[in-house]
Protein backbone atom coordinates (compact mmCIF):
# COMPACT_ATOMS: atom_id res chain seq x y z
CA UNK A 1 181.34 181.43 161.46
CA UNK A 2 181.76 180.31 158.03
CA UNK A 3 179.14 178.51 156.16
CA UNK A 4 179.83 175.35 154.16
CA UNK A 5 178.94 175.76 150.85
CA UNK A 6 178.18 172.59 149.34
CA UNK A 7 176.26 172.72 146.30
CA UNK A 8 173.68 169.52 145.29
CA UNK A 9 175.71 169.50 142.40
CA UNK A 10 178.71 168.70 144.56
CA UNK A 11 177.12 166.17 146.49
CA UNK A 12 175.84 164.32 143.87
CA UNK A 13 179.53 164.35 141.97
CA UNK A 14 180.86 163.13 145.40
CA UNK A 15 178.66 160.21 146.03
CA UNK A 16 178.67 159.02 142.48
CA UNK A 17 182.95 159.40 142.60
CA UNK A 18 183.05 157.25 145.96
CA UNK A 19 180.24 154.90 144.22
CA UNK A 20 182.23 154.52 141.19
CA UNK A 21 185.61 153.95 143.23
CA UNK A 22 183.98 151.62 145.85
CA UNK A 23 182.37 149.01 142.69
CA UNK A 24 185.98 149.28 141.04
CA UNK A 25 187.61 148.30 144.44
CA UNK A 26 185.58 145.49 144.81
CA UNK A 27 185.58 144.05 141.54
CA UNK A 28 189.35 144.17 141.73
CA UNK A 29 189.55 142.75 145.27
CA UNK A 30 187.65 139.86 144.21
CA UNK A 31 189.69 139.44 140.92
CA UNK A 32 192.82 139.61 142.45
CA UNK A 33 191.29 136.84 145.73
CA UNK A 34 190.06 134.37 143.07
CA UNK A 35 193.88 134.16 141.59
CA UNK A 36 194.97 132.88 145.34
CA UNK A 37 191.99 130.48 146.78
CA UNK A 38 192.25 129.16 149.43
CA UNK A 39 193.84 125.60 149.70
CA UNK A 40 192.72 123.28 152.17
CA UNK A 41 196.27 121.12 153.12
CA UNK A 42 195.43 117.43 153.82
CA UNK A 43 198.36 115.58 155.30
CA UNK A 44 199.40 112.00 153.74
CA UNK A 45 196.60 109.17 154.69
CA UNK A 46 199.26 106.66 154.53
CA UNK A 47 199.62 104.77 157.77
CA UNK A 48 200.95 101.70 159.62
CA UNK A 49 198.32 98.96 161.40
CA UNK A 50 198.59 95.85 163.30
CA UNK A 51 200.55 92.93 162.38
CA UNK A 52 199.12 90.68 159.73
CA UNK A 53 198.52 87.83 161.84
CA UNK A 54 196.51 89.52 164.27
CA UNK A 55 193.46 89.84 162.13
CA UNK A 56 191.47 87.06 161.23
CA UNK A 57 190.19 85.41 158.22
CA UNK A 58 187.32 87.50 156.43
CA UNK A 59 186.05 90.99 156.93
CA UNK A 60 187.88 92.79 159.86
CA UNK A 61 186.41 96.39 160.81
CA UNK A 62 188.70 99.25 161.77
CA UNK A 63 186.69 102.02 163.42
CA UNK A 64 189.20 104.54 164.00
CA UNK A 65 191.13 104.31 160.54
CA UNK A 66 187.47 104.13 159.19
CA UNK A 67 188.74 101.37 156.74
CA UNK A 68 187.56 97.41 156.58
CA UNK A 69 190.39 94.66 156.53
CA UNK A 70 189.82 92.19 153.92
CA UNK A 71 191.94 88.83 155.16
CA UNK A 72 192.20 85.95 152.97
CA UNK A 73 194.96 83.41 153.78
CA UNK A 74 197.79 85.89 153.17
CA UNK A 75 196.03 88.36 150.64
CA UNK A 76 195.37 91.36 152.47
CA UNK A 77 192.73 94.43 150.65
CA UNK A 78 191.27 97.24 152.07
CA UNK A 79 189.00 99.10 151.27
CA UNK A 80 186.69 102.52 152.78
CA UNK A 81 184.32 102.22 155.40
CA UNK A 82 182.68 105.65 154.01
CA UNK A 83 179.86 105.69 152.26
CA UNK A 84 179.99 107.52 148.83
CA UNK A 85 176.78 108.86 149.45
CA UNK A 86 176.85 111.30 152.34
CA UNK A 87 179.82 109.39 154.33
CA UNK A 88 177.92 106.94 156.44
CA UNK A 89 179.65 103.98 157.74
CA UNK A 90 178.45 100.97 156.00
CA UNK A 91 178.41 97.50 158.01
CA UNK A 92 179.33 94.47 156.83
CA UNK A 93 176.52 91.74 156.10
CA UNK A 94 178.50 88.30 155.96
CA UNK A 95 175.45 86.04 155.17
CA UNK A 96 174.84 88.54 151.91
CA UNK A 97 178.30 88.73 151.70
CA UNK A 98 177.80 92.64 151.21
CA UNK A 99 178.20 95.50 152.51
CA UNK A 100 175.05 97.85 153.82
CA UNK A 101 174.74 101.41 154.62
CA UNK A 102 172.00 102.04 157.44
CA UNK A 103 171.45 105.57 156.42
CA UNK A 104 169.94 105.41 152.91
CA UNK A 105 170.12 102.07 152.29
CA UNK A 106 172.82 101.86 149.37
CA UNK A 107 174.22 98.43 149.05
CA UNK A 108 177.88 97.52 148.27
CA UNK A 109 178.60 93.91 146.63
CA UNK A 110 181.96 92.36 148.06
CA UNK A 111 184.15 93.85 145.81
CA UNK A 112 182.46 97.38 146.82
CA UNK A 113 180.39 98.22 143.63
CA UNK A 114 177.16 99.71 144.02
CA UNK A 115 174.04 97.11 143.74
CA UNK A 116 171.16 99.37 145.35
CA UNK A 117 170.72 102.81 146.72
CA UNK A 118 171.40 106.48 146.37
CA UNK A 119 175.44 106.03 146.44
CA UNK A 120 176.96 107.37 143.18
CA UNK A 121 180.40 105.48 143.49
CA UNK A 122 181.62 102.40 144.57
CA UNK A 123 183.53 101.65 147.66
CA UNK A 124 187.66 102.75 147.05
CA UNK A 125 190.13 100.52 147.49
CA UNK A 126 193.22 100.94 149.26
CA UNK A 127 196.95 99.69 148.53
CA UNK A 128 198.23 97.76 151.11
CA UNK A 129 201.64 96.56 151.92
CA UNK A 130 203.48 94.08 154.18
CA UNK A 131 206.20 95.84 156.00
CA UNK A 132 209.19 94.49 157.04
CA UNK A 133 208.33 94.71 160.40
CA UNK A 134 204.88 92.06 159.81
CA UNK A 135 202.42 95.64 160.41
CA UNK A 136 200.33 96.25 157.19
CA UNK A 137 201.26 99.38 155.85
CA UNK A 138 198.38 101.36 154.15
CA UNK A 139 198.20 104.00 151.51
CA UNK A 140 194.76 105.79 151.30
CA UNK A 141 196.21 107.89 148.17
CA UNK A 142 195.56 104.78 145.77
């Protein structure tokens, strides 16, 4: 049988080799990862909604596009239903002619600047568009 002779000496040069080699490795793995990060692909947010005579005057809620329809004669705005603060859904208030987050209480005038509250940017406004077709045609990019 033969005997494995493996000096302390020889151990310790090992370990502090694969040590050495290991903290290289990682320091370059994570170099070379933070060149390529990771990028989150978000499709268009531009999309087409109901014709422009089937909303009524004033403040018209969308729940599913998450967006409020702003209808006066025929000037159309919209503008976010989501909260700058931590992405509530704020509710319109007609008789304070604002709008109102229930969650922390921040408070939107009517053009959707910030009057009260913990929200640290007004409300966005979206371009809209009249298609040729009559359907409003909006673009959440601007």
């Amino acid at each position: 049988m033969k005997s494995n002779n493996c000096s302390r000496r020889n151990f310790l040069n090992y370990v502090g080799w694969v040590a050495t080699l290991g903290t290289i490795g990682v320091t370059v793995a994570g170099s070379v990862r933070y060149m390529f990060p990771n990028i989150l692909y978000e499709p268009p947010r531009s999309y087409k909604i109901e014709r422009s005579q089937d909303y009524p005057e004033g403040v018209n809620f969308l729940p599913d596009k998450r967006i409020f329809l702003v209808r006066y004669g025929n000037i159309y705005k919209v503008i976010s239903a989501v909260c700058t603060h931590l992405g509530c859904m704020p509710r319109w208030v007609a008789k304070g002619d604002r709008w109102e987050c229930p969650c922390h209480g921040s408070i939107f005038n009517n053009r959707g600047i910030v009057i009260d509250g913990p929200a640290p940017r007004p409300l966005p406004w979206y371009e809209v568009t009249l298609g040729n077709d009559g359907r409003l045609f909006v673009n959440e990019n601007r």
